[in-house]
PDB file of N, CA and C in Angstrom:
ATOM      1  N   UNK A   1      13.722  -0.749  10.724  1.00  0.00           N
ATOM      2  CA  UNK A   1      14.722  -0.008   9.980  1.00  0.00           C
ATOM      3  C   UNK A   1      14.719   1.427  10.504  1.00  0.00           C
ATOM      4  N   UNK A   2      15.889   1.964  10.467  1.00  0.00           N
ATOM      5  CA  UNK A   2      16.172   3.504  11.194  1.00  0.00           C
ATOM      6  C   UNK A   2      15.316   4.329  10.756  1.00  0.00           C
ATOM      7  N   UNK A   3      15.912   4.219   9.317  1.00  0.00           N
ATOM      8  CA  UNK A   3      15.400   4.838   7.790  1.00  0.00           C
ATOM      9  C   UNK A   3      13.735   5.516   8.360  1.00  0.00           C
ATOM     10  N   UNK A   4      12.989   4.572   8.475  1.00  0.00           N
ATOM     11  CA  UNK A   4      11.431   4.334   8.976  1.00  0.00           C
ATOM     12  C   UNK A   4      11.389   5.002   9.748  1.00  0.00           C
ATOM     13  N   UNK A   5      11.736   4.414  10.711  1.00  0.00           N
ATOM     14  CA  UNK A   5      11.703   5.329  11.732  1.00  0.00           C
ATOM     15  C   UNK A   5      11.534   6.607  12.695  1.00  0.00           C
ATOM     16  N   UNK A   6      12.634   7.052  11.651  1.00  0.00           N
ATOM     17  CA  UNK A   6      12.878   8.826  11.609  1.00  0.00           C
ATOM     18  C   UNK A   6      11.899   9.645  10.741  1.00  0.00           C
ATOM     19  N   UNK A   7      11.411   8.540   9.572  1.00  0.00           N
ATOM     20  CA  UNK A   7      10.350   9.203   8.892  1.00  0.00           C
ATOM     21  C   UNK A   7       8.872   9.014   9.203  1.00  0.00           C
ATOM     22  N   UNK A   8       8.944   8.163   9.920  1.00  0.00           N
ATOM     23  CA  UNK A   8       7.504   8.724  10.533  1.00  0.00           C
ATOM     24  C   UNK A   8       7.414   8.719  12.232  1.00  0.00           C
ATOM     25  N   UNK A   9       8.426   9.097  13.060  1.00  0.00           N
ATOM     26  CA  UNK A   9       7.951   9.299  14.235  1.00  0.00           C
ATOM     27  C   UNK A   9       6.782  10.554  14.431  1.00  0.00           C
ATOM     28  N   UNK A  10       6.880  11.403  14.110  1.00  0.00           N
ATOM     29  CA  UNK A  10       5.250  12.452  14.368  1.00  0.00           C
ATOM     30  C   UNK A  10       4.193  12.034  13.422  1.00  0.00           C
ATOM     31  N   UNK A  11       4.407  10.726  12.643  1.00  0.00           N
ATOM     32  CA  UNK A  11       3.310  10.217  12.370  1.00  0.00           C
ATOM     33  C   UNK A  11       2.264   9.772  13.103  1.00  0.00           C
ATOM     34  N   UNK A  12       0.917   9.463  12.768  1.00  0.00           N
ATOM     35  CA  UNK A  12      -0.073   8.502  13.443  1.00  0.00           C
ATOM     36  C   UNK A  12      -0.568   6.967  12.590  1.00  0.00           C
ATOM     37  N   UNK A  13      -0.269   5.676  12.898  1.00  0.00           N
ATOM     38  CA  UNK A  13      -0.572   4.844  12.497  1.00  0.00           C
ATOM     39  C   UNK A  13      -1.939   4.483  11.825  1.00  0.00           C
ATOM     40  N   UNK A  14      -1.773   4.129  10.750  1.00  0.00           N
ATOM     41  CA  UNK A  14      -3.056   3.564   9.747  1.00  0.00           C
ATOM     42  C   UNK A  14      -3.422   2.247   9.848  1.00  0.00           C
ATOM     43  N   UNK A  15      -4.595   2.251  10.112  1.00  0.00           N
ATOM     44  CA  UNK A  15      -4.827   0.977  10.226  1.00  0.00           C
ATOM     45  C   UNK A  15      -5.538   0.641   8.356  1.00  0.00           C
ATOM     46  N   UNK A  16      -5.275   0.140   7.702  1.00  0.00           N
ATOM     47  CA  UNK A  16      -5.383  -0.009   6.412  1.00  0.00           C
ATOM     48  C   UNK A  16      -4.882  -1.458   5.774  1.00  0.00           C
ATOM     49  N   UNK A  17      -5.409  -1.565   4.409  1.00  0.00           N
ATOM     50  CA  UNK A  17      -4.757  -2.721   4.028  1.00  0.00           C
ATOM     51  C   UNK A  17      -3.405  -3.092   3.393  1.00  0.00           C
ATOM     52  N   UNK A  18      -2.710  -1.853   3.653  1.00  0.00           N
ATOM     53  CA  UNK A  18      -1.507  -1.904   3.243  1.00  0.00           C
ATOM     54  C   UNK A  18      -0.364  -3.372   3.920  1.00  0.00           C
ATOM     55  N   UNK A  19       0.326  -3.524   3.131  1.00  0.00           N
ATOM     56  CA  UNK A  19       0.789  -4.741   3.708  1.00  0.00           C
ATOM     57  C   UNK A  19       2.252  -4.839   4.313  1.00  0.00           C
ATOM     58  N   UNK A  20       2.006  -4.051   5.923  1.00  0.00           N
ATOM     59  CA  UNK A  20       3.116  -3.405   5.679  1.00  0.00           C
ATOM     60  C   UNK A  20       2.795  -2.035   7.484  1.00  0.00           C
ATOM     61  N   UNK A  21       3.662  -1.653   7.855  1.00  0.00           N
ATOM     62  CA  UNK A  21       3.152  -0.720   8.831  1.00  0.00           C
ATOM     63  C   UNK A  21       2.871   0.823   8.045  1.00  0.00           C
ATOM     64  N   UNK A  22       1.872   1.382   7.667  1.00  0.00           N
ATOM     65  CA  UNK A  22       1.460   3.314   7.157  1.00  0.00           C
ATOM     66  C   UNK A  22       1.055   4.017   8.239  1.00  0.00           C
ATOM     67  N   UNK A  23       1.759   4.908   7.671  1.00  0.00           N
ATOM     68  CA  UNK A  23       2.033   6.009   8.745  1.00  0.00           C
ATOM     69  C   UNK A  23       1.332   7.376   7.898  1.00  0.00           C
ATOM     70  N   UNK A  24       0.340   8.118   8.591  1.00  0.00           N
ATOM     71  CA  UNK A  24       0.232   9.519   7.990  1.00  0.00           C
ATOM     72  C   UNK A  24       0.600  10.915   8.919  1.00  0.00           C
ATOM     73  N   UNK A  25       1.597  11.417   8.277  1.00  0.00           N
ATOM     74  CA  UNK A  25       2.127  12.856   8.838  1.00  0.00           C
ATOM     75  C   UNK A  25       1.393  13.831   9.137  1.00  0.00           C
ATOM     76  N   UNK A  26       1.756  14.691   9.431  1.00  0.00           N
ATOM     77  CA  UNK A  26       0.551  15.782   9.851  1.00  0.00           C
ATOM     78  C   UNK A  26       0.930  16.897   8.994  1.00  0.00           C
ATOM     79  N   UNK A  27       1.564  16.780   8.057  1.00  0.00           N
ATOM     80  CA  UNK A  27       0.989  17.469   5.987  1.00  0.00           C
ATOM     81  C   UNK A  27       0.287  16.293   5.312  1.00  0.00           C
ATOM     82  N   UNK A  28      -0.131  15.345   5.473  1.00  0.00           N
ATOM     83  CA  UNK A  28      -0.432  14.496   4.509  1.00  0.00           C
ATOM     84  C   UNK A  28      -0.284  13.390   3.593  1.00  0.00           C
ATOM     85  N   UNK A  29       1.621  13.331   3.803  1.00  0.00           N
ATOM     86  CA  UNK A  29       2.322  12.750   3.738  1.00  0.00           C
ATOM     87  C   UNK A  29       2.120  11.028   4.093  1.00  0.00           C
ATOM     88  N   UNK A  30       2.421   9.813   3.451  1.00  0.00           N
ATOM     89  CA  UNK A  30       1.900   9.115   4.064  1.00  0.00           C
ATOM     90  C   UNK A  30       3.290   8.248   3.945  1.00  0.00           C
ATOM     91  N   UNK A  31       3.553   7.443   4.920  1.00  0.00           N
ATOM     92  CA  UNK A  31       5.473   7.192   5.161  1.00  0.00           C
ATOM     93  C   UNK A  31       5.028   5.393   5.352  1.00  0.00           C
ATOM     94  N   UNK A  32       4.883   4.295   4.416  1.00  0.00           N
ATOM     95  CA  UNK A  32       4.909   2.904   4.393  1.00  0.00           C
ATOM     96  C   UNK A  32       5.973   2.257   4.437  1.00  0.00           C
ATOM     97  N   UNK A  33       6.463   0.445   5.744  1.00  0.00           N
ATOM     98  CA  UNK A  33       6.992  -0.026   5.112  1.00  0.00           C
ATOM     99  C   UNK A  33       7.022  -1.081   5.106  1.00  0.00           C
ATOM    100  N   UNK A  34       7.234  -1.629   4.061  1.00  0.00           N
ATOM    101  CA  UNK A  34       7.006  -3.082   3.673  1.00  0.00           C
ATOM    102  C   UNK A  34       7.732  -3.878   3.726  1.00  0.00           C
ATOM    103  N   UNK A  35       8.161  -5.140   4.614  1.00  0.00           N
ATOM    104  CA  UNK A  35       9.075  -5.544   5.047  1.00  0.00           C
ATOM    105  C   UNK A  35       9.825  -6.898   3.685  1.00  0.00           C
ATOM    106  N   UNK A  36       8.858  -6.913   3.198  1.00  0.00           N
ATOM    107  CA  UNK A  36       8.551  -8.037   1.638  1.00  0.00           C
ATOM    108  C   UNK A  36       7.778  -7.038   0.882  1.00  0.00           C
ATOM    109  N   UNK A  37       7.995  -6.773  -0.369  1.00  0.00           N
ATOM    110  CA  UNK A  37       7.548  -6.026  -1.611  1.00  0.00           C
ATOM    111  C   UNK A  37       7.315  -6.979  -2.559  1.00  0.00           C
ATOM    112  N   UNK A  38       6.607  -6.517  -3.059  1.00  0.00           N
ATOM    113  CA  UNK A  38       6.766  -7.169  -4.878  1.00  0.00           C
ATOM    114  C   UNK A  38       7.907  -7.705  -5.379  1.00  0.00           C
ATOM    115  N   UNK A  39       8.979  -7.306  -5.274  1.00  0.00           N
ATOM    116  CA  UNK A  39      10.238  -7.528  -6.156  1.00  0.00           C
ATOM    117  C   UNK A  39      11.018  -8.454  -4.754  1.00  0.00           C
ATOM    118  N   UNK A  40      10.427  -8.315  -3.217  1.00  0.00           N
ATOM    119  CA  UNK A  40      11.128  -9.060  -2.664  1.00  0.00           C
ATOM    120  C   UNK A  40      12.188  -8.627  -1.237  1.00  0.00           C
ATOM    121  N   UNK A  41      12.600  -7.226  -1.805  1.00  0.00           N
ATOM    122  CA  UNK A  41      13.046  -6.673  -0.896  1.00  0.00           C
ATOM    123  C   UNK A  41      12.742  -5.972  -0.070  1.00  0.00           C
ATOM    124  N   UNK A  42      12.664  -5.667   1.141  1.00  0.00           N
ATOM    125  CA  UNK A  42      12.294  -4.349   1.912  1.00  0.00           C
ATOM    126  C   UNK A  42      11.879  -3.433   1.283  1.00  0.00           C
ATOM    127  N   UNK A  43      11.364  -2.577   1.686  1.00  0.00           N
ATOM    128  CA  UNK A  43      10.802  -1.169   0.680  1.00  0.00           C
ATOM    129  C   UNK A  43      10.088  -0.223   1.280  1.00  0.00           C
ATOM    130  N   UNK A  44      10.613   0.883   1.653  1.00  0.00           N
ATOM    131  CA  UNK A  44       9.769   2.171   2.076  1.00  0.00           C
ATOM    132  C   UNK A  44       9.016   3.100   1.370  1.00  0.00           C
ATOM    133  N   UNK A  45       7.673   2.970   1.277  1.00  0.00           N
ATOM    134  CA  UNK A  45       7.172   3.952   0.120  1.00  0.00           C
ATOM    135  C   UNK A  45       6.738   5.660   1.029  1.00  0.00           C
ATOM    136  N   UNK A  46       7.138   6.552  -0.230  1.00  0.00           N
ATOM    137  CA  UNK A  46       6.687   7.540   0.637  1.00  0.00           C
ATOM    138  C   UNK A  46       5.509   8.238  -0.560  1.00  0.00           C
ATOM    139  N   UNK A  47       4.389   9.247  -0.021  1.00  0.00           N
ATOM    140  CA  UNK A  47       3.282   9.698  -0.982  1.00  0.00           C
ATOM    141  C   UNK A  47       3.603  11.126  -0.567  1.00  0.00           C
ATOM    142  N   UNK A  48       4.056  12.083  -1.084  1.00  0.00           N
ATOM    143  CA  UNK A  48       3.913  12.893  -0.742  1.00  0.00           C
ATOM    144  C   UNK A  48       1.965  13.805  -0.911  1.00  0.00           C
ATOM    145  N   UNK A  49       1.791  14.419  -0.161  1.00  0.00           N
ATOM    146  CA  UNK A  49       0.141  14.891   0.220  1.00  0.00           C
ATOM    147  C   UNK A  49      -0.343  15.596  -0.948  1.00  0.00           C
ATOM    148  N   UNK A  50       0.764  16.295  -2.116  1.00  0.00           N
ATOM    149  CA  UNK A  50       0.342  16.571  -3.473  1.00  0.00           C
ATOM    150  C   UNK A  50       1.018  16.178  -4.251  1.00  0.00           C
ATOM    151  N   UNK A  51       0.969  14.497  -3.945  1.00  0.00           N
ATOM    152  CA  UNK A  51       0.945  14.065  -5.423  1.00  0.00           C
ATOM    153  C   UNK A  51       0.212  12.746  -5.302  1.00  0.00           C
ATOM    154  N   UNK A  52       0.485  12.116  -7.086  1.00  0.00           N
ATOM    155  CA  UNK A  52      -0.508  10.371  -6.819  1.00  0.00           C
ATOM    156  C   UNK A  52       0.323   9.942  -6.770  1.00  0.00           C
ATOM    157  N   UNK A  53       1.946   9.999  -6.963  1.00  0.00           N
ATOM    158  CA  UNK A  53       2.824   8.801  -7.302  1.00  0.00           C
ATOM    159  C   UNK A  53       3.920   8.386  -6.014  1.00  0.00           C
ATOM    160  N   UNK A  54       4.283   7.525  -5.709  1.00  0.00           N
ATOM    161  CA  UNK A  54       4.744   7.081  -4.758  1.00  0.00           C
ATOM    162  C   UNK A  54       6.770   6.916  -4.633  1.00  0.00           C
ATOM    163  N   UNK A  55       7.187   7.881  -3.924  1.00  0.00           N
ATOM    164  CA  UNK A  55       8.688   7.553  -4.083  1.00  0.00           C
ATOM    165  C   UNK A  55       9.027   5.931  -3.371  1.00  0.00           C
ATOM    166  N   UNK A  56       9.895   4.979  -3.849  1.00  0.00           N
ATOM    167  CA  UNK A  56      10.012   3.742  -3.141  1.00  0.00           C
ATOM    168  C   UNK A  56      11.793   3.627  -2.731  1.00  0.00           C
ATOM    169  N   UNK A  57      11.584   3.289  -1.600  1.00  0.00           N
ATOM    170  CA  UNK A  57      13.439   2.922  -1.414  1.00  0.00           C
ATOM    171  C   UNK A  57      13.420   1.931  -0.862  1.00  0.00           C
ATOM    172  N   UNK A  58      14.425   0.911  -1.841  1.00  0.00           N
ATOM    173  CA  UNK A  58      14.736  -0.473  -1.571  1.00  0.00           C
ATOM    174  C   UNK A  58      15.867  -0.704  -0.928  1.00  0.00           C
ATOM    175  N   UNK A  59      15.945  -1.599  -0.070  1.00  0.00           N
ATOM    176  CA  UNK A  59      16.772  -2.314   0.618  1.00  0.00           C
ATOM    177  C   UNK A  59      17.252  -3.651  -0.051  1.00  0.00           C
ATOM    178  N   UNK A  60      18.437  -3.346  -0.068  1.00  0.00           N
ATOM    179  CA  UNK A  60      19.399  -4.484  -0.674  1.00  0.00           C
ATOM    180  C   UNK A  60      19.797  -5.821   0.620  1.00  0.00           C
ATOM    181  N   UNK A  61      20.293  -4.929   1.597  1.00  0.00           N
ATOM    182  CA  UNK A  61      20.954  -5.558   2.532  1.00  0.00           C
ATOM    183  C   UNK A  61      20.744  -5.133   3.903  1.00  0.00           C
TER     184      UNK A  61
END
């Protein structure tokens, strides 16, 4: 997805158990995406480096 893409190219890849390709930025930022989610659809989570909670954007189509 583009979306992805653009948000984490100056990332560096995580190797982690996320289920899913994570990416961490160089603020802290950590840019996931999950190609199957919970609910089913695509899903990009983003963490921003001060905070705990996770923004998610779903893909419909």
């Amino acid at each position: 997805i583009q979306v992805f893409k653009n948000l984490n190219k100056s990332g560096k890849l995580l190797n982690n158990s996320y289920p899913g390709e994570m990416y961490v930025l160089s603020d802290g930022t950590l840019v996931g995406y999950r190609p199957i989610s919970t609910s089913g659809l695509p899903t990009i989570d983003i963490k921003l480096s001060d905070s705990n909670k996770y923004i998610k954007i779903k893909f419909t189509e």
